[in-house]
Structure formats: C-alpha cells, structure tokens
Protein backbone atom coordinates (compact mmCIF):
# COMPACT_ATOMS: atom_id res chain seq x y z
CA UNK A 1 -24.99 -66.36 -50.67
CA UNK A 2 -27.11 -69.09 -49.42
CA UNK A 3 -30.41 -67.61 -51.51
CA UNK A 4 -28.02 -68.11 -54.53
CA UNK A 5 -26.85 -71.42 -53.74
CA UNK A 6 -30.26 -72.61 -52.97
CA UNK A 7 -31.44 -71.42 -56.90
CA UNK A 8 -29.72 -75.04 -57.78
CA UNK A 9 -32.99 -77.68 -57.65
CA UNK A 10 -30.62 -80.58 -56.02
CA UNK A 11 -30.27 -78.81 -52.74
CA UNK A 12 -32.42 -80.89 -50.31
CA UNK A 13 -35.16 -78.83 -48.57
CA UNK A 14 -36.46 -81.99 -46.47
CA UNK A 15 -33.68 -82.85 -44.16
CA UNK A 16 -31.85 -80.83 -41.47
CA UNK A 17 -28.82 -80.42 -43.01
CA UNK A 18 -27.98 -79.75 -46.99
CA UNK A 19 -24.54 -80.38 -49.44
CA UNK A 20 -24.74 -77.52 -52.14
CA UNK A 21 -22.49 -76.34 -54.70
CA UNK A 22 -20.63 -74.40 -57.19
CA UNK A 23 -18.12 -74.14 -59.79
CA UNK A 24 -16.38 -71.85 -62.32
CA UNK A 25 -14.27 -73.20 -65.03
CA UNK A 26 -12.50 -70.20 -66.67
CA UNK A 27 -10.09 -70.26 -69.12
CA UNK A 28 -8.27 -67.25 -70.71
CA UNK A 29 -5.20 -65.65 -72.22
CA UNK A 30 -3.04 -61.97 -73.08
CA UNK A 31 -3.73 -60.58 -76.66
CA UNK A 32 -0.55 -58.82 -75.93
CA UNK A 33 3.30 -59.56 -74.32
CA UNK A 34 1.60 -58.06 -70.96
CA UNK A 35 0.72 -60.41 -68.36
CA UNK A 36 -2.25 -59.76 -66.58
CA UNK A 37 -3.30 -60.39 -62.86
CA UNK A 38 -6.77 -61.25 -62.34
CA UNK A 39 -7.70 -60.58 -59.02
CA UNK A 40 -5.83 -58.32 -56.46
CA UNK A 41 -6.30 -60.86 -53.52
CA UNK A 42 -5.52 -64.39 -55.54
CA UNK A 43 -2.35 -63.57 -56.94
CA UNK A 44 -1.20 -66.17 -58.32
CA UNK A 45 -3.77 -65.49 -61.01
CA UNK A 46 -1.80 -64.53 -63.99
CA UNK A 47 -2.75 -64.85 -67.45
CA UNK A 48 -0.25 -64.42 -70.21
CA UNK A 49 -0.46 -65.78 -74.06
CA UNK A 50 -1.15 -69.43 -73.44
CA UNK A 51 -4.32 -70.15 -72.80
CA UNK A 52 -4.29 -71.27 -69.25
CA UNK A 53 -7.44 -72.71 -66.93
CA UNK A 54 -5.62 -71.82 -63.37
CA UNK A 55 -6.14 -68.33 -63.06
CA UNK A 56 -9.68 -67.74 -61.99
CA UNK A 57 -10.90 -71.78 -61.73
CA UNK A 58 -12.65 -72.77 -58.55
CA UNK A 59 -15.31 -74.93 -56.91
CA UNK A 60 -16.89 -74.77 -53.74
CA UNK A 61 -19.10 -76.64 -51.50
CA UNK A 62 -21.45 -75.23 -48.67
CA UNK A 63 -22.61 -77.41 -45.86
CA UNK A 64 -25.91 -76.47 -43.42
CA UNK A 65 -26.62 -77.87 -40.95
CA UNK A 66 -30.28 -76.60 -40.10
CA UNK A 67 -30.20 -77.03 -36.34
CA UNK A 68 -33.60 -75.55 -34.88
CA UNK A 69 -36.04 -73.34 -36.91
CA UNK A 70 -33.91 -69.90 -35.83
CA UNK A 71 -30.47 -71.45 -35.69
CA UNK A 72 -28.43 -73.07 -38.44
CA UNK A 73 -24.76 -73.71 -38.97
CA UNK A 74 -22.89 -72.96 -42.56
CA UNK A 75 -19.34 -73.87 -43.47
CA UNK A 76 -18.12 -73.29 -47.14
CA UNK A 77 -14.59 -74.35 -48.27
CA UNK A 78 -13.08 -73.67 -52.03
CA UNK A 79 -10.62 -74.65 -54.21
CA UNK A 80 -8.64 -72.68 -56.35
CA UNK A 81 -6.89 -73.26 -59.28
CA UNK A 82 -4.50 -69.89 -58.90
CA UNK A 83 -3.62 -71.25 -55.66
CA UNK A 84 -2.64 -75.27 -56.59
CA UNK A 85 -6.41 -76.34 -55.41
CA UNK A 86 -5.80 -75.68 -52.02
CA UNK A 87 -8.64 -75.69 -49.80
CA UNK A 88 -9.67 -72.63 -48.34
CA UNK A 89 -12.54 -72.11 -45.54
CA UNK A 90 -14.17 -68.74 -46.02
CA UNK A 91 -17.01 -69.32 -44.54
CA UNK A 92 -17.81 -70.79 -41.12
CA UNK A 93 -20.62 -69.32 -38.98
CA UNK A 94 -23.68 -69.89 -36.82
CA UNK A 95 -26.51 -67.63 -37.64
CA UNK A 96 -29.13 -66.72 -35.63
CA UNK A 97 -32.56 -65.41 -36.97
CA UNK A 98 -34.12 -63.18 -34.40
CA UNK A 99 -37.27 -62.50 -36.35
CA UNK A 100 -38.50 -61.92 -39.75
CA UNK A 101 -36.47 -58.79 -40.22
CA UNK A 102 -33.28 -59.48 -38.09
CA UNK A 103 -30.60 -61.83 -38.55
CA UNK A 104 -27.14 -62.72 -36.25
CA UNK A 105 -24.37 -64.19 -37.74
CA UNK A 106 -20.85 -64.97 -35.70
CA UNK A 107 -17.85 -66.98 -36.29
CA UNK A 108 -15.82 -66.99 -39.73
CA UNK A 109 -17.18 -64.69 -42.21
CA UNK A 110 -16.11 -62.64 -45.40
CA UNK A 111 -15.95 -58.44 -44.81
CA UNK A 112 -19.17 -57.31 -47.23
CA UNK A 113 -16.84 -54.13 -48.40
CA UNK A 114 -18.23 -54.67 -52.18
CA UNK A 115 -22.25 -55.12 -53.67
CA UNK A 116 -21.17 -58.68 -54.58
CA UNK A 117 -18.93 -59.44 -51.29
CA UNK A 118 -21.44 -62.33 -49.99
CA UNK A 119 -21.02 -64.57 -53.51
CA UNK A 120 -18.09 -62.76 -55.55
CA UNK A 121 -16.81 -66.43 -56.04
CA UNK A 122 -20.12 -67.97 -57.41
CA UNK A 123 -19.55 -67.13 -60.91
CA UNK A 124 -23.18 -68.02 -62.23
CA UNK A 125 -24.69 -65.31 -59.47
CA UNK A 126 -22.70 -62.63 -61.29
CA UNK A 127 -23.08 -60.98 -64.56
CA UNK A 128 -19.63 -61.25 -65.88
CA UNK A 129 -16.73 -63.16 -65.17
CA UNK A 130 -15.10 -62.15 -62.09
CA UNK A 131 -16.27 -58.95 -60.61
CA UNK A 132 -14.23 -55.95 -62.10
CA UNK A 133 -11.27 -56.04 -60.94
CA UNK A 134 -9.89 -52.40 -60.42
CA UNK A 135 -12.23 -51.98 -57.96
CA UNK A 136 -12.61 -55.01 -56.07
CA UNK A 137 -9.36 -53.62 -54.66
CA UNK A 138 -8.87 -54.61 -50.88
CA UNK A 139 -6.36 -57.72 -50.70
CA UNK A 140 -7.57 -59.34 -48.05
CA UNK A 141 -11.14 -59.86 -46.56
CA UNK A 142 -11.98 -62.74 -43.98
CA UNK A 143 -12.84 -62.18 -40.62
CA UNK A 144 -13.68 -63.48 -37.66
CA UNK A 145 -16.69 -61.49 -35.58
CA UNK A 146 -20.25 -60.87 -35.91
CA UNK A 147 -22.81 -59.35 -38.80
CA UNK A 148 -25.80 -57.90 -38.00
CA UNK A 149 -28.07 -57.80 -40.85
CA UNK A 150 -30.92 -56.10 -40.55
CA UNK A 151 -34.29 -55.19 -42.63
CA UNK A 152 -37.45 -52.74 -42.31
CA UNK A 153 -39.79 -50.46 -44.88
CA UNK A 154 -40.84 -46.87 -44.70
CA UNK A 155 -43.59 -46.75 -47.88
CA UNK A 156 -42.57 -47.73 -50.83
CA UNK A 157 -38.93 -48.09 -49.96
CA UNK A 158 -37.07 -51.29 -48.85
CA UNK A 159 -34.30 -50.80 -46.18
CA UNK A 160 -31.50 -53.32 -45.50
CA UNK A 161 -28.62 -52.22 -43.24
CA UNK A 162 -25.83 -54.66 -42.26
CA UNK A 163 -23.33 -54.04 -39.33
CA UNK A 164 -20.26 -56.25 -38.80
CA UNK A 165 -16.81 -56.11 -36.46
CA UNK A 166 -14.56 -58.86 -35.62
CA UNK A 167 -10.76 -59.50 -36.55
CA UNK A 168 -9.20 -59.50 -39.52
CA UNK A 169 -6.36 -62.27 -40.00
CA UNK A 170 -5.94 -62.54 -43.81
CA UNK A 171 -3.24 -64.14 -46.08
CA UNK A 172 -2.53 -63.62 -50.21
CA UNK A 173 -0.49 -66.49 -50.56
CA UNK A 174 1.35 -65.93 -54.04
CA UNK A 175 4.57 -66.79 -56.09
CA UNK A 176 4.42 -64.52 -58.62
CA UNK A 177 3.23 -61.59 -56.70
CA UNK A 178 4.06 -60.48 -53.21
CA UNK A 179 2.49 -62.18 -50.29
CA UNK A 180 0.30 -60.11 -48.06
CA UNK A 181 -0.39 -60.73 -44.19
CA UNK A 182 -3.08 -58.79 -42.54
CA UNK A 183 -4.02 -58.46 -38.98
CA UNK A 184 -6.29 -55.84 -38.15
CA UNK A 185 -9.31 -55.23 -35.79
CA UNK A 186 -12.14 -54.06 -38.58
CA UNK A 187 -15.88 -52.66 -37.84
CA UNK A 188 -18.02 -51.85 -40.78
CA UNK A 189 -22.15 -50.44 -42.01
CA UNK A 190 -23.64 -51.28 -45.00
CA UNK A 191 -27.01 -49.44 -45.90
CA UNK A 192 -29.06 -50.12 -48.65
CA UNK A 193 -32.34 -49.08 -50.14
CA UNK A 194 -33.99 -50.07 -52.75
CA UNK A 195 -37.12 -48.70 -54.62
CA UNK A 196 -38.87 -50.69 -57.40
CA UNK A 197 -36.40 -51.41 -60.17
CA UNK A 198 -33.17 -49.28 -58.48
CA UNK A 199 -31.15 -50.07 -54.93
CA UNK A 200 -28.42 -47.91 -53.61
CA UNK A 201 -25.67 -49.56 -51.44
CA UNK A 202 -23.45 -47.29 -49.14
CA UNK A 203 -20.82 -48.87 -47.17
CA UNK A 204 -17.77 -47.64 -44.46
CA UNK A 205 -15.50 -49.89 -43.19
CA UNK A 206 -12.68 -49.05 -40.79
CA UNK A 207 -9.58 -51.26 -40.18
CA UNK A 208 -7.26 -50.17 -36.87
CA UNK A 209 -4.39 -51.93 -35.49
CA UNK A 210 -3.74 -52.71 -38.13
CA UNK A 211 -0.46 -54.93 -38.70
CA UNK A 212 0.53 -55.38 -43.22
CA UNK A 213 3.31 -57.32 -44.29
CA UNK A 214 4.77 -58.03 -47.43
CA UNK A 215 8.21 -58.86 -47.87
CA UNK A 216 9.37 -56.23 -50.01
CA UNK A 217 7.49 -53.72 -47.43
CA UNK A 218 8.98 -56.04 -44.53
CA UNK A 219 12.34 -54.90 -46.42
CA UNK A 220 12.02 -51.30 -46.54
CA UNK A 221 11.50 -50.59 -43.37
CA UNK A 222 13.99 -52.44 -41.20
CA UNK A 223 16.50 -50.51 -44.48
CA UNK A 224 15.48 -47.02 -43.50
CA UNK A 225 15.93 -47.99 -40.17
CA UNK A 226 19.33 -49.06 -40.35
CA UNK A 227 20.27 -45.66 -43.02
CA UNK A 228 19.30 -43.71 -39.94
CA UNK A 229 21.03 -45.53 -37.26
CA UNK A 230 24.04 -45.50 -39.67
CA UNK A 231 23.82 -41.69 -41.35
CA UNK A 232 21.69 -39.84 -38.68
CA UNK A 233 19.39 -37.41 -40.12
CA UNK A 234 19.05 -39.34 -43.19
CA UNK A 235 15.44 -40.61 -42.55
CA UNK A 236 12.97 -38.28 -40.60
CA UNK A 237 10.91 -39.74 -38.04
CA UNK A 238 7.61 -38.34 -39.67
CA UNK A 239 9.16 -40.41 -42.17
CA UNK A 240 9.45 -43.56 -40.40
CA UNK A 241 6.00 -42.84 -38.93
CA UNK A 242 4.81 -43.37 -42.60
CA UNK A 243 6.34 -46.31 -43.74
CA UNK A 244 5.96 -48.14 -41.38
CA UNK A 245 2.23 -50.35 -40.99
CA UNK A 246 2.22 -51.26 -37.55
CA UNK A 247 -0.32 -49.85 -35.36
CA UNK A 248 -1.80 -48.35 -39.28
CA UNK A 249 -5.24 -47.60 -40.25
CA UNK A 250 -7.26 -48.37 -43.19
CA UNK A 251 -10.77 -46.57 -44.38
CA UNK A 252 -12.63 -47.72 -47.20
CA UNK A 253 -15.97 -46.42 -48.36
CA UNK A 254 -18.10 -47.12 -51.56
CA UNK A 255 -21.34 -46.69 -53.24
CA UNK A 256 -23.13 -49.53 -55.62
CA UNK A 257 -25.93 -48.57 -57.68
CA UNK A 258 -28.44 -51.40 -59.40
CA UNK A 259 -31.18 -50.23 -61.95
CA UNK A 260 -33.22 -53.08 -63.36
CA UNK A 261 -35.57 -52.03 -66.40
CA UNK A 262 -36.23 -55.80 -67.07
CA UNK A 263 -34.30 -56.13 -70.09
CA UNK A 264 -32.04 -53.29 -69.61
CA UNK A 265 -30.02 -52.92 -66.51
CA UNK A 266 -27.14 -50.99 -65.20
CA UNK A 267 -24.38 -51.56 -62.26
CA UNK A 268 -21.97 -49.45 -61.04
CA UNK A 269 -19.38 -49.30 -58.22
CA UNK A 270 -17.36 -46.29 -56.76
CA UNK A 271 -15.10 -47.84 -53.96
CA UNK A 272 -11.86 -45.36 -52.13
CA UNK A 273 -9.38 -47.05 -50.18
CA UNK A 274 -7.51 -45.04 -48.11
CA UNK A 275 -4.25 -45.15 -45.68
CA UNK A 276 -4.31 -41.68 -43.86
CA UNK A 277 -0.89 -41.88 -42.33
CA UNK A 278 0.98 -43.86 -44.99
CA UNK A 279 3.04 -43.73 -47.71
CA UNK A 280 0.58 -45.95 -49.80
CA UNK A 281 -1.27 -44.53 -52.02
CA UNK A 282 -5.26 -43.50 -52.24
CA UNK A 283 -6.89 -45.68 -54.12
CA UNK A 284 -10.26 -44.68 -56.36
CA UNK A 285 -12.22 -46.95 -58.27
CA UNK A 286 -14.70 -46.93 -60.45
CA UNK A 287 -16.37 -49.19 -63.15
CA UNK A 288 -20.11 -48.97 -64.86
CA UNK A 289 -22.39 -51.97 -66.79
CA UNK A 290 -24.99 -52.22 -69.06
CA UNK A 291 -26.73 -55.14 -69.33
CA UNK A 292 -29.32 -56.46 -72.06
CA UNK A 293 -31.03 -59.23 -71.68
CA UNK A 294 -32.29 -60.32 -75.25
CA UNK A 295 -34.38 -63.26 -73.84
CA UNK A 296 -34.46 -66.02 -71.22
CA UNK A 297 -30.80 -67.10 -72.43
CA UNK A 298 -28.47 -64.25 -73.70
CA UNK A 299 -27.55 -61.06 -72.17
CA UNK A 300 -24.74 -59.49 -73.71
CA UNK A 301 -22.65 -56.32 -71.76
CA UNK A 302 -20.29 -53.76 -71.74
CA UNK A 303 -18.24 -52.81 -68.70
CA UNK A 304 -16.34 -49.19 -68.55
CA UNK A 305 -12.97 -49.24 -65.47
CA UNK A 306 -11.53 -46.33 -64.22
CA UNK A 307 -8.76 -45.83 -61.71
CA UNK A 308 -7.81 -42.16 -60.49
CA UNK A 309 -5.56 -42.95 -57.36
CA UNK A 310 -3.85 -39.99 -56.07
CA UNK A 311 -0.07 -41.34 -54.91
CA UNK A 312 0.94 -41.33 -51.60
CA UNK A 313 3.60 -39.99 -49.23
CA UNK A 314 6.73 -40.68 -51.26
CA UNK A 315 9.97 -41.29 -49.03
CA UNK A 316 12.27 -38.19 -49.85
CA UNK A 317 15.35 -39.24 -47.79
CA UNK A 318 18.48 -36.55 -46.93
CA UNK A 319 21.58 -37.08 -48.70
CA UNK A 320 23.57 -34.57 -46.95
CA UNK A 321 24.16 -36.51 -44.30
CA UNK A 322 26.84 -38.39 -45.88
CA UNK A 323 24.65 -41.65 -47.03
CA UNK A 324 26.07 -43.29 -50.59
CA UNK A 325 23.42 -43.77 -53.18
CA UNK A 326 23.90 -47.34 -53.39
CA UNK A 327 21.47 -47.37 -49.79
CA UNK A 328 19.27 -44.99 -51.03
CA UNK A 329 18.73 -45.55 -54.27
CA UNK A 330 17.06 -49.20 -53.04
CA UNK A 331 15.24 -47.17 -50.95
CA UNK A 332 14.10 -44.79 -52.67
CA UNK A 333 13.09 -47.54 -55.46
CA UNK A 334 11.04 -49.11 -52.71
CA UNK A 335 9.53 -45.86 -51.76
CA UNK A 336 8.28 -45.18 -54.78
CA UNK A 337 7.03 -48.47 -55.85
CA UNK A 338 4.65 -48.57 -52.52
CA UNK A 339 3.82 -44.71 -53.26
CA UNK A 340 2.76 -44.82 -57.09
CA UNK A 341 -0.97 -43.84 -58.25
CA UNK A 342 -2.48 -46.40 -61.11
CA UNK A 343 -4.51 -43.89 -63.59
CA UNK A 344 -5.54 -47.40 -65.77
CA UNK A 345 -8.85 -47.21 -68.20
CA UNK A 346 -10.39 -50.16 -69.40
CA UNK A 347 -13.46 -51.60 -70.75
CA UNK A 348 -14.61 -54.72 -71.73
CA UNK A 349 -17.60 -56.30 -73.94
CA UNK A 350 -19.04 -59.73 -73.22
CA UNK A 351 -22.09 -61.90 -73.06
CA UNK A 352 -24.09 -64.21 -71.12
CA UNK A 353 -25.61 -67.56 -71.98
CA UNK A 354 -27.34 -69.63 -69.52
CA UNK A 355 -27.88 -72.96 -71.05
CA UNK A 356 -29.75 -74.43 -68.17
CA UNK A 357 -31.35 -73.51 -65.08
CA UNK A 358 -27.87 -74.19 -63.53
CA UNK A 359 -25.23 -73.67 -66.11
CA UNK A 360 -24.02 -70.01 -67.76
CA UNK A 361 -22.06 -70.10 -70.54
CA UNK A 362 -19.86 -66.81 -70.85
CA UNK A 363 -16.70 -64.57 -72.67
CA UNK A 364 -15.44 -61.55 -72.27
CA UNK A 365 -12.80 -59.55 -73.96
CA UNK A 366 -11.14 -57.05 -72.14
CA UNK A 367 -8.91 -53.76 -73.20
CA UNK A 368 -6.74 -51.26 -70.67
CA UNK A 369 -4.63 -49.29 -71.18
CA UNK A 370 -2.34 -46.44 -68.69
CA UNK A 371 -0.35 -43.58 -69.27
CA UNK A 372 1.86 -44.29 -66.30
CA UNK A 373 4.58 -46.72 -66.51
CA UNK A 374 4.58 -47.98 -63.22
CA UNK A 375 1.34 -49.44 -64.46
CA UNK A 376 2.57 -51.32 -67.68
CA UNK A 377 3.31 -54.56 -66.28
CA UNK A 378 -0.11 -55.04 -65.37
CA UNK A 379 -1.61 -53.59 -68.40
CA UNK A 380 -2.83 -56.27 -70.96
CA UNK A 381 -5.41 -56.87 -72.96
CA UNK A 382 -7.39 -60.34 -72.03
CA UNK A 383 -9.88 -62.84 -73.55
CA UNK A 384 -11.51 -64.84 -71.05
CA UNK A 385 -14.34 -67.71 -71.43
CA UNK A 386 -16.05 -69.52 -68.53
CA UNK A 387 -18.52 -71.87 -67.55
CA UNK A 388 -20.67 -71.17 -64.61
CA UNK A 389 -22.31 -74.38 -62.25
CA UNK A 390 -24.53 -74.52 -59.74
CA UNK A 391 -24.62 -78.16 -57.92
C-alpha cells in the first residue's frame, strides 16, 4: 500500500512525516431493471438505471509519521460515497522493520485474505475498476493484531510469506442491504513466490469465536427458539446448533496467480469461504484477466466470474408436532434465504487509460447472468466509468 501511494511525485521524501493520497471517482448505471450491488462489504453500493456517482466513489488520505530509521507510524482514513462520506479509519499501525527482509506491523490493520487486500481501495493500483466482485467475498475485514511479513530467496525464486492474528471487530453499515456485525478472533499465512514474470499467492485464514449478526439472522434464531419452546420437537437441537453463529467458525483459503509477459498479462483468483457447522452456504469463487497493454497509455481487458457455491444446511423443521405454517413458513423462508448457493457467470470487457503519471482513465461493461432465482435480484448487467488519482 504505501509502495503504491508513494508512486505519486508530491509525497515528500525529505521530512519525517508525509500527507499522501488517493481518489476514485466512479460513476455507473444497470443496462437492465436489475439493480446491482457493487461490493459485498459496502452495501450501500447499488447501482440501478440512473447514472449515479455514490456507489463505488472514495478518497483517502495516508499520514506517516517516519519516527526513527526502523520505526514509522501510518494512519489512513476514507471516505465513501456508498456510505454518505463517512470517514472510516482502516488503517492505523506502527511498523517495525527488523531488517532488510523482516517487517512488524501491530495496531489497526486490514485481513490480507485477497492478492489486492493491502490497496483494493486505490483504484489507480488496480487494473480494473473495483476488484471482481464475486470473489472478493468476505464482508468484513479489519482487524486489530499483528502482521508479520516476511521475505528470503532460494535461486532464482523470490519468497514472501506474511503471518497475521489479532481481532476481528467489523461493521457493513447499510440501508439497502442487511447490516453485518462481526466479532471474531482471526489468525492467517499468506505465501507467495514469484519467479521472473509469474507469482503464486496461497493464503488460509481461520476465524473462531466467532460472533455474526444481521438482523434478519438476529431474527431467525430467537424464532426457532421460541417454535421449540412452544411446539417441542419442532426444531432439533443439531438444528439450533446450525443456525445459530455464536461461538461459529469461519475458513477461507485462496490461490492468486500473476503472469506478466510485458504486454500480455494474466490474473486470476480462486477464493472458498467456508462455515463448517452452519447453515450458510460454501462459497467458491473464481474470476480470470487478460490484460494487453498496447503502449505506455492503454491496456484494454477482459475479465471471466464464476460462482459454484454448494448451499448449506437448510433448516427442515417438524410439522408433526402440531406447529401452524404461519411460524414456519417465516422460518423456513429465512432458512432458505441464509442456505441458498449463487451459481452466477459473468464477464466483463474494459480498458485502461492512464493520462498522467497519476491519473487512469477507465470503463468497463459488465454482463451476468444465473440460472437460480434466488440470484436474480442481484443479477444486472452494469456500465461503469472511473477516474483514478494519486495525490
């Protein structure tokens, strides 16, 4: 993150401490009567047919404070348009370099769970316009712990491994989509190496303790609690055990691959979130690029998105116990909602300017589609344009 930030040729070098900068002004809109969420975590960003600046719109500001030649302090809050320009602090850590190949970092940080974790907001370190969204999945990922990022060589190949543990405490706020609070204790190993023009990232993350709340999910279970106490029998306790996401546990594992042929280049992500006692479902996603970069200005791309969840533990509750269908049927509705698999395909084709060192021009049109119609209210086809700063 702060490599990327330091690209921009206003950050001051001289002085102890530095102001940098970026921002992302995107504007976009629904080819279709489908409204379209663009990020799982920012929820409130929802594009429909008007052509509408909120959804993805930000701009953030970083702030060092370089205190001896090992140790420096970084804070980094952003704005949002999706969330009413609200300032959020993301970042907020002292780091520590131990040597030339080891580096500390505690206090406020983001969970690296993706390739582009570190500087997913900084839309002019990114090919596209917002990382693809099916599988930058997990909704929520700030922390407070420690990262251990470490690097070393054997030949001709180029190690980095990065370790990281702390506690999650993590909120979606959202109108238009269901608020999520996360609590969780979270440890986590990235390992990447890289050879010439291709790198390899595998990463394993486990959440415990995990505490999830929702409203709708806050609903359901306190409701199958009371259909017990009222119709014993009706709910199971392996049942309960399920829906319920106290005390739960998360796992999520992925593997990035870049390969750089100078002009041509290729990214792909394969990321699986899964609950293993839950009723939520297991999520798998996967998307591919490929990348052209004509000359020093314009690189046009085309982006392929798949999603092959398998669905989770649906709720089957007893009716023979005497309960009327106007409490389970609510249930039940619940059940399956939390439960359901997304099979979506998209793809998308866009390009790249960069008009100065500092400023990237971009659009993007994108196309999905699903066979499932739990999955048609977030099904829409999208065109997107953007301009990229770095300040």
């Amino acid at each position: 993150m702060a490599a990327i930030l330091g690209a921009t040729p206003l950050a001051s070098q001289a002085v102890d401490y530095s102001v940098k900068g970026y921002a992302s002004f995107v504007a976009g809109m629904t080819t279709d009567k489908n409204e379209f969420h663009s990020n799982n975590k920012y929820g409130d960003g929802v594009y429909d047919q008007s052509f509408d600046f909120s959804p993805e719109s930000r701009v953030g500001l970083q702030f060092t404070a370089q205190i001896t030649d090992k140790l420096s302090a970084t804070a980094q809050v952003i704005s949002r348009g999706a969330l009413d320009w609200k300032p959020e602090l993301p970042w907020a850590y002292l780091a520590y370099e131990v040597n030339d190949n080891l580096q500390i970092k505690a206090g406020r940080l983001k969970a690296p769970f993706y390739m582009y974790s570190d500087y997913q907001d900084i839309g002019y370190a990114l090919p596209w316009i917002s990382p693809p969204r099916s599988a930058y999945v997990v909704p929520a990922d700030y922390m407070e712990g420690v990262n251990f990022l470490g690097s070393f060589s054997t030949g001709a190949i180029d190690h980095t491994i990065e370790v990281f543990g702390g506690i999650m405490d993590d909120t979606r706020d959202s109108e238009t989509k269901n608020e999520i609070n996360v609590d969780a204790d979270i440890v986590g190993i990235s390992w990447t190496p890289s050879y010439d023009w291709l790198s390899i990232r595998f990463s394993y993350t486990e959440a415990s303790n995990m505490e999830l709340h929702t409203p709708a999910y806050d609903a359901m279970v306190p409701g199958l609690i009371a259909a017990e106490a009222a119709y014993p029998g009706t709910v199971a306790a392996n049942v309960l055990r399920r829906a319920s996401l106290d005390d739960a546990k998360l796992i999520f594992s992925g593997i990035g691959i870049k390969a750089d042929f100078e002009k041509l280049f290729i990214i792909a992500e394969f990321n699986q979130m899964d609950w293993p006692v839950s009723i939520l479902s297991h999520q798998k996603r996967f998307y591919a690029t490929a990348g052209y970069r004509v000359n020093d200005k314009f690189t046009p791309y085309v982006t392929f998105m798949k999603n092959d969840d398998n669905p989770g533990h649906h709720i089957d509750l007893d009716t023979s116990n005497g309960a009327p269908q106007s409490v389970i049927a609510p249930l039940n509705g619940l059940s399956s909602a939390f439960s359901s698999a997304s099979d979506t395909t998209a793809w998308a084709i866009g390009g790249r300017y960069d008009l100065m060192p500092n400023v990237a021009l971009k659009a993007e049109y994108q196309s999905q589609s699903s066979t499932l119609t739990n999955n048609s209210g977030d099904v829409a086809d999208t065109l997107r344009v953007s301009v990229d700063v770095l300040f």
